[in-house]
N, C-alpha and C. Protein backbone atom coordinates (compact mmCIF):
# COMPACT_ATOMS: atom_id res chain seq x y z
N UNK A 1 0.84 -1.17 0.00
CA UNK A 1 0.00 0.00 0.00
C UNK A 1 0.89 1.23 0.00
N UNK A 2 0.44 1.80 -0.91
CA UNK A 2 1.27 3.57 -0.56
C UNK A 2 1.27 4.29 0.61
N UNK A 3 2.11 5.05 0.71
CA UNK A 3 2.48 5.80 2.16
C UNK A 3 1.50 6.98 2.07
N UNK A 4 1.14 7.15 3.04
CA UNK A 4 -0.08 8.23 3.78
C UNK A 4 0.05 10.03 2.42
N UNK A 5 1.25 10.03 2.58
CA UNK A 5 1.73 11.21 2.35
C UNK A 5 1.67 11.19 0.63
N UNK A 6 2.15 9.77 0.16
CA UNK A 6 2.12 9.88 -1.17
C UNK A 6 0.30 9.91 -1.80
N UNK A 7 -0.22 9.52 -1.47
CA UNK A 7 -1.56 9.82 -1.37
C UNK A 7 -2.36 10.89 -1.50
N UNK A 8 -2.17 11.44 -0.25
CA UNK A 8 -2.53 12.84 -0.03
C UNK A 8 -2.12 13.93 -1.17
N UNK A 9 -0.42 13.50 -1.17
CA UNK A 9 -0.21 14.32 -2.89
C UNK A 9 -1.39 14.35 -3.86
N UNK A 10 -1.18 13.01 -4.13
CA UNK A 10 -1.88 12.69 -5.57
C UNK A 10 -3.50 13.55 -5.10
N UNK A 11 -4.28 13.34 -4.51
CA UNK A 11 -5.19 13.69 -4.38
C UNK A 11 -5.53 15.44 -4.55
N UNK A 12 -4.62 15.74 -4.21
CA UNK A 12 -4.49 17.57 -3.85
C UNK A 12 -4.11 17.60 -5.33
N UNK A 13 -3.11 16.79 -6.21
CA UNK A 13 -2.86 17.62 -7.19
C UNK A 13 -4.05 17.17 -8.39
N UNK A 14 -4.64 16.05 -8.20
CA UNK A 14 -6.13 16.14 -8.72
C UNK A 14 -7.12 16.96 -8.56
N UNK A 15 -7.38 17.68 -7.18
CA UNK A 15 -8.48 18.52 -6.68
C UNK A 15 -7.80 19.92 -7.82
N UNK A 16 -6.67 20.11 -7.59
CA UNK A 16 -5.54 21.43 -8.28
C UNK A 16 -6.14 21.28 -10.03
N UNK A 17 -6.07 20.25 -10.55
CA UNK A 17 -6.35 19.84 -11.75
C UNK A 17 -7.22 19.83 -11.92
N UNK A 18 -8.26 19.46 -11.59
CA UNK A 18 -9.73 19.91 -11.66
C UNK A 18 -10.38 20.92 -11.55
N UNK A 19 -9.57 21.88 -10.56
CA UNK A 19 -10.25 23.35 -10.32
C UNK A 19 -9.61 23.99 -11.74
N UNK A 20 -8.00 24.01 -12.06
CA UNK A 20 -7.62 24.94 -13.26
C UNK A 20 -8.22 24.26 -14.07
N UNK A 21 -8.95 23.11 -14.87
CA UNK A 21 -9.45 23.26 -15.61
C UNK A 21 -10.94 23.35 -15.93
N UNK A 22 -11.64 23.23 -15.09
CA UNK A 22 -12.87 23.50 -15.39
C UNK A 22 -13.30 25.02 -15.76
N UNK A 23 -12.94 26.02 -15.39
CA UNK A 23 -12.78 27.27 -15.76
C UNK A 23 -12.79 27.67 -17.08
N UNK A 24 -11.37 26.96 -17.05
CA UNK A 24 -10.63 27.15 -18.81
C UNK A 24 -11.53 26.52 -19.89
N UNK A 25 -12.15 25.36 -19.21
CA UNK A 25 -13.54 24.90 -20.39
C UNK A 25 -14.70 25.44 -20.47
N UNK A 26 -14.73 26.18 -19.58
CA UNK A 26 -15.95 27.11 -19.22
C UNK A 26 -15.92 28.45 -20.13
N UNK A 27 -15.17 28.91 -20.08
CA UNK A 27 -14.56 30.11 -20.97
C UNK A 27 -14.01 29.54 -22.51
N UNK A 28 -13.70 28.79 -22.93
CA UNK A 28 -13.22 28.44 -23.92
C UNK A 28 -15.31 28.11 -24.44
N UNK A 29 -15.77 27.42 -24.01
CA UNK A 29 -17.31 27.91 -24.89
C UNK A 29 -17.85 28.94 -24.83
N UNK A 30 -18.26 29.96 -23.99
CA UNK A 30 -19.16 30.98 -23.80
C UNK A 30 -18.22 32.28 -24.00
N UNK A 31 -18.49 33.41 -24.99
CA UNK A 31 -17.60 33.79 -25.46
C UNK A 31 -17.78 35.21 -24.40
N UNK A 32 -16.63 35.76 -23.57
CA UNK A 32 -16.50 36.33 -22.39
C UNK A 32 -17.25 36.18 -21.18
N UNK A 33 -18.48 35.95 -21.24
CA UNK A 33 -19.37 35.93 -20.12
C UNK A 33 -19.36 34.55 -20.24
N UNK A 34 -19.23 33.49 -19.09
CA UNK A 34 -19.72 32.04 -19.15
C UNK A 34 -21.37 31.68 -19.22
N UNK A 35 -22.08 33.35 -18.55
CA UNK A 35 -23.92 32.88 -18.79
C UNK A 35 -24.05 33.18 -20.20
N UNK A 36 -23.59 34.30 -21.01
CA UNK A 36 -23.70 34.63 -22.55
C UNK A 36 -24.17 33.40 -23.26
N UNK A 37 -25.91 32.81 -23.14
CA UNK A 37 -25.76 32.12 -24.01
C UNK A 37 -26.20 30.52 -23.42
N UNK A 38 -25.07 30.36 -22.85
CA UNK A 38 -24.87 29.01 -22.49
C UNK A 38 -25.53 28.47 -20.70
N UNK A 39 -26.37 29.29 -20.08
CA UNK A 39 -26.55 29.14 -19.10
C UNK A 39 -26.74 27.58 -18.42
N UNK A 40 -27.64 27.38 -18.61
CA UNK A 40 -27.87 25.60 -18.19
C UNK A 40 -26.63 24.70 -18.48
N UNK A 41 -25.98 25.21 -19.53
CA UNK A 41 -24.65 24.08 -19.81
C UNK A 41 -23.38 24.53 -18.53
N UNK A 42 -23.57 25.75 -18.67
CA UNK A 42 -22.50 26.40 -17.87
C UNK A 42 -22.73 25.52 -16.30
N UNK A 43 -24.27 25.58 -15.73
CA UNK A 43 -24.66 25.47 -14.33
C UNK A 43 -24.56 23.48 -14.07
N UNK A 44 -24.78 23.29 -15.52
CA UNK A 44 -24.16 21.70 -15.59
C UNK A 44 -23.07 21.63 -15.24
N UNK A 45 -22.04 22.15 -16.06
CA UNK A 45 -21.01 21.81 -16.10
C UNK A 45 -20.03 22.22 -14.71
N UNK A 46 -20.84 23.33 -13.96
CA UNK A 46 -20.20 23.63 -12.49
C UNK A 46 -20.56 22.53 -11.64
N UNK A 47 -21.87 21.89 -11.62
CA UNK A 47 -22.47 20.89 -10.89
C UNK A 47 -22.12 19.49 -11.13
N UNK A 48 -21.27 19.31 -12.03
CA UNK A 48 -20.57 17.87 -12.58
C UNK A 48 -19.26 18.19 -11.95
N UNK A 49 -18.62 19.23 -11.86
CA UNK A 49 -17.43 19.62 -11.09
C UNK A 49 -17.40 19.68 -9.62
N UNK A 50 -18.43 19.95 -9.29
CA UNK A 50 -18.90 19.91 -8.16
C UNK A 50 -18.85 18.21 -7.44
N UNK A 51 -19.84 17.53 -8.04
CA UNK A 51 -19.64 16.29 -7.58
C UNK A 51 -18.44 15.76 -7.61
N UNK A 52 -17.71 15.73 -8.88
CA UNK A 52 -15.97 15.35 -8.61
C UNK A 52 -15.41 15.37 -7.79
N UNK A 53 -15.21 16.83 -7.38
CA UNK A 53 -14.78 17.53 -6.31
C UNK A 53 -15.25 16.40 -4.57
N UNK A 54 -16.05 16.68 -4.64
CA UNK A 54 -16.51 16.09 -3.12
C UNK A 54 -16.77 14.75 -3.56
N UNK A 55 -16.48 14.02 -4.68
CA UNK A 55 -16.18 12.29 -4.87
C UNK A 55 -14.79 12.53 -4.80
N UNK A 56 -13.88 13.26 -4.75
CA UNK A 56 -12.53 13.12 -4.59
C UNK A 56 -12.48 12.95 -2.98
N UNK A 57 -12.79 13.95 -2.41
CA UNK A 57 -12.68 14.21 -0.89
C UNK A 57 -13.22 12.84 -0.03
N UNK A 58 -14.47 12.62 -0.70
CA UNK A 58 -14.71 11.15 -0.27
C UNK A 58 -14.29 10.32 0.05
N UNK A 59 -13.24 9.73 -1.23
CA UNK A 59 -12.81 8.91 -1.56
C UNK A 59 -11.14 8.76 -0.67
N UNK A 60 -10.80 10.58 -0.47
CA UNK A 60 -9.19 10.61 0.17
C UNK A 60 -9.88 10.43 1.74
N UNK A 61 -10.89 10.51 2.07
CA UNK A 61 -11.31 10.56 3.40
C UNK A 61 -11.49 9.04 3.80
N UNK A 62 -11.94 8.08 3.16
CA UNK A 62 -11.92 6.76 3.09
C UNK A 62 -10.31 6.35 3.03
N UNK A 63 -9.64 6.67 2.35
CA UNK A 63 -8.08 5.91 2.37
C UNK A 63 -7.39 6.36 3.67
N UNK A 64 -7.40 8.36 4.04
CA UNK A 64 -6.77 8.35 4.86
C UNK A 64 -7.33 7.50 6.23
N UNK A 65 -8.73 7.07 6.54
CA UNK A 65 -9.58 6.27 7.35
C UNK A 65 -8.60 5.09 7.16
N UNK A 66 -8.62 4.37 5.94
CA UNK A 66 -8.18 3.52 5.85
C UNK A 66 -6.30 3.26 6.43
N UNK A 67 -6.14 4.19 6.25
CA UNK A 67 -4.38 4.00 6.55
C UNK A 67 -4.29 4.47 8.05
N UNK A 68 -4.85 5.10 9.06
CA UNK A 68 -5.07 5.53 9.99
C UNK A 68 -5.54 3.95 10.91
N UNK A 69 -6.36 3.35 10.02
CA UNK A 69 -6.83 2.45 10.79
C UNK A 69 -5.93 1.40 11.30
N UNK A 70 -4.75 0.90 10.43
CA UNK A 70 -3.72 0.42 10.44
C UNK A 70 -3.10 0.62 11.76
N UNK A 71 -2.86 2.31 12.18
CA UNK A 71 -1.86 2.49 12.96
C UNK A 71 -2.28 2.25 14.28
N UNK A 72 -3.85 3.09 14.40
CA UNK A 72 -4.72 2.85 15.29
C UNK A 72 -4.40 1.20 15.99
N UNK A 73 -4.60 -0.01 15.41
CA UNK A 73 -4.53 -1.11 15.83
C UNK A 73 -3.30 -1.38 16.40
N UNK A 74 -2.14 -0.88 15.90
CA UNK A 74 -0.77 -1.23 16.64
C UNK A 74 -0.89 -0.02 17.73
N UNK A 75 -1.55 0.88 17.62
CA UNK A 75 -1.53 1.83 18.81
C UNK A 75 -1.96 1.59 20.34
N UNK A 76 -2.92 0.07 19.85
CA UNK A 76 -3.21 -0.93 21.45
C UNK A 76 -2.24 -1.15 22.35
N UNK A 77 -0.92 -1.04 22.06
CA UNK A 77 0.18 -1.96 22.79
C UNK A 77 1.01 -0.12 23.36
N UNK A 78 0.69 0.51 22.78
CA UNK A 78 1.17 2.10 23.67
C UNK A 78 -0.02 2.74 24.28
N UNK A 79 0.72 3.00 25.32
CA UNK A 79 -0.29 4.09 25.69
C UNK A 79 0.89 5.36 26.60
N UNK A 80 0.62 6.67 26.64
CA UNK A 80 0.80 7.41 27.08
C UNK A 80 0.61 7.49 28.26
N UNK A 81 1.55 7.24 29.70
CA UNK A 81 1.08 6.91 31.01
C UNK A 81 0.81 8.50 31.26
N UNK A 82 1.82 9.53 31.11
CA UNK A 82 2.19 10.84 31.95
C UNK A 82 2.81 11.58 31.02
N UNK A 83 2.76 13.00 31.54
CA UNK A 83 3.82 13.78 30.18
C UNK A 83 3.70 14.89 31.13
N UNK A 84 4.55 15.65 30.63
CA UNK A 84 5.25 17.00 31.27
C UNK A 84 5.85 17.68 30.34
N UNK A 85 5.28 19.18 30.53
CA UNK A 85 6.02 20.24 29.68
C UNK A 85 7.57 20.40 29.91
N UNK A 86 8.54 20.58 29.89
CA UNK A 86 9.67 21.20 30.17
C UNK A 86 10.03 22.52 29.14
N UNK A 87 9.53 22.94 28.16
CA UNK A 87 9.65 23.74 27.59
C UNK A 87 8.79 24.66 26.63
N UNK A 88 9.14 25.14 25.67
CA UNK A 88 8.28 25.47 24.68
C UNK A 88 7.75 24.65 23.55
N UNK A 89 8.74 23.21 23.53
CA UNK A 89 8.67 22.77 22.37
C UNK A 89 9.07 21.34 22.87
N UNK A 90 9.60 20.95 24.11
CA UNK A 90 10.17 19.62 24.88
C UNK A 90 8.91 19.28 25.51
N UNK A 91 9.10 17.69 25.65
CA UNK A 91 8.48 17.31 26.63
C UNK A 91 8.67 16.24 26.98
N UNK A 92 8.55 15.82 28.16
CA UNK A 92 9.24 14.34 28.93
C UNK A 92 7.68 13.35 29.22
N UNK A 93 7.90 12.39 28.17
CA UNK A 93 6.68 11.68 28.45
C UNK A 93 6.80 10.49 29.41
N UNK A 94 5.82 9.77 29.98
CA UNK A 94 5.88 8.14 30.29
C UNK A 94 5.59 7.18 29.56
N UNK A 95 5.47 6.18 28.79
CA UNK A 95 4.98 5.62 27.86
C UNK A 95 4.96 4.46 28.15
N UNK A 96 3.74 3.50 28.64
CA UNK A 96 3.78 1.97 28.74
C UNK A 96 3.65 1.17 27.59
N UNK A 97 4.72 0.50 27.22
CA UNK A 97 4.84 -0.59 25.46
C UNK A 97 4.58 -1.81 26.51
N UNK A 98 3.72 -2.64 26.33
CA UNK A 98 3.52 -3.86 26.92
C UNK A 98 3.55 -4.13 28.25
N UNK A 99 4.34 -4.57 28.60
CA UNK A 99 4.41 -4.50 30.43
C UNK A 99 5.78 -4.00 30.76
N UNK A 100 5.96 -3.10 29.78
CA UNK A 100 7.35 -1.84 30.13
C UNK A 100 7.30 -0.42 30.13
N UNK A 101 7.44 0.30 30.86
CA UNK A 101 7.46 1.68 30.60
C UNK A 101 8.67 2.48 30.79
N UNK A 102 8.44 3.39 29.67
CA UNK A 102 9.94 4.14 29.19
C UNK A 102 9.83 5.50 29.54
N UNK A 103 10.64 6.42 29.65
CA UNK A 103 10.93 7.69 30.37
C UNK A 103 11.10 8.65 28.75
N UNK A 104 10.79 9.02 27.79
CA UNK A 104 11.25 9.04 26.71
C UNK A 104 11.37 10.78 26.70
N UNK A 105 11.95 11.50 25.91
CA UNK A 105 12.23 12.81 26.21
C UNK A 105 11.78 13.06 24.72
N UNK A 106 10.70 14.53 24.10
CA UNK A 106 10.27 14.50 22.97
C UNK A 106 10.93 16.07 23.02
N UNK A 107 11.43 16.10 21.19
CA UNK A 107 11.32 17.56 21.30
C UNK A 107 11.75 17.49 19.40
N UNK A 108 11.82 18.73 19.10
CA UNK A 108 11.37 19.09 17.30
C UNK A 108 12.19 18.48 16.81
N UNK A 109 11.97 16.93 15.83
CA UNK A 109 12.98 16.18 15.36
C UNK A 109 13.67 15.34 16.02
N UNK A 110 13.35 14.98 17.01
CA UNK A 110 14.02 14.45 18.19
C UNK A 110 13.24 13.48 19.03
N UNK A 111 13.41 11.79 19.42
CA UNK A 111 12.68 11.52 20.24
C UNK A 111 13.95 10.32 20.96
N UNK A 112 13.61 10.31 22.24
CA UNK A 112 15.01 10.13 22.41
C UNK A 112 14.80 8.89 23.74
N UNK A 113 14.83 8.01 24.36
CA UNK A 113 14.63 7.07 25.72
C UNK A 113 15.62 7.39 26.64
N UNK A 114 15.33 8.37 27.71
CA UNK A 114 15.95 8.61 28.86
C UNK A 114 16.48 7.82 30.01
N UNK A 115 15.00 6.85 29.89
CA UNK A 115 15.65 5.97 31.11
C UNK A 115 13.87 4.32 30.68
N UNK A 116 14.52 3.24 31.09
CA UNK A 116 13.54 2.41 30.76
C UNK A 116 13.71 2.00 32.61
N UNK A 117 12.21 1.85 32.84
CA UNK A 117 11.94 1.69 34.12
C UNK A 117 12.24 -0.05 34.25
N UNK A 118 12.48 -0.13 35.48
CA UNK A 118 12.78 -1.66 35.97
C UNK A 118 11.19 -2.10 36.67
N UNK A 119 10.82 -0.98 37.37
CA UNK A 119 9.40 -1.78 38.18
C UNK A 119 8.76 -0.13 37.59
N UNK A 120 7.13 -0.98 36.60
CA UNK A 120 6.64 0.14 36.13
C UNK A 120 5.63 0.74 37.07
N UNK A 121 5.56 2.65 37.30
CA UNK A 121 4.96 3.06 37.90
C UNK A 121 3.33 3.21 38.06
N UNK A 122 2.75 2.48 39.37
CA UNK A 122 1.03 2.41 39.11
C UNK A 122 0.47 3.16 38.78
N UNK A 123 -0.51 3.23 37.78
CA UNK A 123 -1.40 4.21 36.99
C UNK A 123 -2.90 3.95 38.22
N UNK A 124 -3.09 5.13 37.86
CA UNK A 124 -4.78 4.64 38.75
C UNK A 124 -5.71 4.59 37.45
N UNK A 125 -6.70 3.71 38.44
CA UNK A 125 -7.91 2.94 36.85
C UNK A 125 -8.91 4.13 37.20
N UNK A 126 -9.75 4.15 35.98
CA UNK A 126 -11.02 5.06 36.28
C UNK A 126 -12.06 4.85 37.34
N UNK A 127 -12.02 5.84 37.81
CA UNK A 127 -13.01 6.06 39.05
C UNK A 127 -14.39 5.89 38.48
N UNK A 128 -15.24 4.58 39.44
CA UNK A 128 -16.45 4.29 39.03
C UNK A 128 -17.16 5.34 39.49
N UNK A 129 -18.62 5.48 38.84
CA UNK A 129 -19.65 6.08 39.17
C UNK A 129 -19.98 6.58 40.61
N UNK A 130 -20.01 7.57 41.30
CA UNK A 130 -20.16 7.90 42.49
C UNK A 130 -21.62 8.07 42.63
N UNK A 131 -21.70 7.71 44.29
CA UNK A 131 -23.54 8.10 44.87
C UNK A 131 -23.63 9.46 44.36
N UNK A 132 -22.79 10.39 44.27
CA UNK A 132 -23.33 12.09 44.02
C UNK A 132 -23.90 12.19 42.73
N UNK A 133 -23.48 11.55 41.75
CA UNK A 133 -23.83 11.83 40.45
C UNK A 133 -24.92 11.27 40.15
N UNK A 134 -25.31 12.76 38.78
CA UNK A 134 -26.91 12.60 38.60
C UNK A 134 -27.30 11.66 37.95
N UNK A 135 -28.62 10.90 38.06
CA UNK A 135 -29.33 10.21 37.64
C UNK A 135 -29.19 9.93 35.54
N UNK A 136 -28.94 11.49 35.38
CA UNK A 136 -28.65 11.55 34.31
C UNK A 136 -27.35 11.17 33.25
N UNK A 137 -26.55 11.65 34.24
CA UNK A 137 -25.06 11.24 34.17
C UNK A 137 -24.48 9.69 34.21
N UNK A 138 -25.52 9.04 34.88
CA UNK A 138 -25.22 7.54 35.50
C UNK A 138 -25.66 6.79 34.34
N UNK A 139 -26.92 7.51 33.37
CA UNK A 139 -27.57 6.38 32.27
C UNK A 139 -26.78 6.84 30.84
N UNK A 140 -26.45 8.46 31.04
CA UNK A 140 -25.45 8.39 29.60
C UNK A 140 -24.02 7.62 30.24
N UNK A 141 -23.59 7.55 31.17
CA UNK A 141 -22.49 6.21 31.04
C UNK A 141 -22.79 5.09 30.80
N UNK A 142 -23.44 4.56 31.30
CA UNK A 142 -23.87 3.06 30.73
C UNK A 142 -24.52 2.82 29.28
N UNK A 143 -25.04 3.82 28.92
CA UNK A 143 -25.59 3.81 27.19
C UNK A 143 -24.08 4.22 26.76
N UNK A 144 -23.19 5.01 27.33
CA UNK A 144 -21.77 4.57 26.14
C UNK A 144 -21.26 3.66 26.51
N UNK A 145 -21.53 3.28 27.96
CA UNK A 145 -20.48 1.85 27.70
C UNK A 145 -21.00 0.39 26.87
N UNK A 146 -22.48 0.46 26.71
CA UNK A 146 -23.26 -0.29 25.61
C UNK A 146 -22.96 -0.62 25.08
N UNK A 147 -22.68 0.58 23.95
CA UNK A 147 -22.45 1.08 23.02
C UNK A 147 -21.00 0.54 22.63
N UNK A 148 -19.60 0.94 23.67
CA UNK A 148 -18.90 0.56 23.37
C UNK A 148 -18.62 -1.07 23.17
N UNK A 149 -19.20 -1.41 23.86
CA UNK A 149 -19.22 -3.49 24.43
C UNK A 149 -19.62 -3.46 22.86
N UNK A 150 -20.35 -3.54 22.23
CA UNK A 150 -21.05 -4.02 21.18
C UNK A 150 -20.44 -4.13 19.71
């Protein structure tokens, strides 16, 4: 499969290609004015461009879905424990890969493993539903967690 990026090219320089020329065919029949004449062909021929247009977008919105989805699935085995600013542009994350977590230091062009932990640090799990919360609050959690199970 092609890379994310090579994709995205092609697609932009189709949308690019489609906009400079529909114009130029537009004007090349209707002689200065594109309504002079030719109205209904003209409002065709914007509305056939039209659909292109957003069957292109469609179609790059489905692949990039599609190539996203890929990463998404290997993205099960990371998760982001902790992170911290240190700068404008740095930042010192935690990162659990399997039953290891790494100290990793991020910054522009740069990602770097500071320190790999020997005994990984406890995360706390999500806090269940409390007596305080509203009635309302209690049934939209369980309709997303439904939702999610399913």
């Amino acid at each position: 499969m092609l890379p994310r990026s090579c994709l995205s090219r092609f697609f932009i320089r189709l949308l690019a290609v489609s906009a400079l020329c529909l114009p130029a065919t537009v004007l090349a029949e209707g002689a200065g004015s594109p309504l002079a004449g030719g109205g209904a062909a003209y409002l065709a021929q914007l509305v056939v461009g039209l659909i292109i247009v957003l069957a292109a977008i469609v179609v790059l919105a489905f692949f990039m879905r599609r190539i996203t989805g890929v990463q998404s699935r290997l993205g099960s085995e990371f998760r982001v424990v902790s992170g911290i600013s240190l700068g404008a542009r740095e930042r010192m994350l935690l990162v659990q890969v399997g039953d290891k977590q790494l100290l990793v230091g991020v910054a522009p062009g740069r990602v770097q493993t500071l320190h790999v932990l020997d005994e990984p640090i406890a995360t706390e799990l999500p806090k269940a539903p409390s007596a305080s919360e509203s009635p309302f609050a209690s049934r939209l959690r369980a309709a997303l967690n439904r939702g999610q199970s399913s």
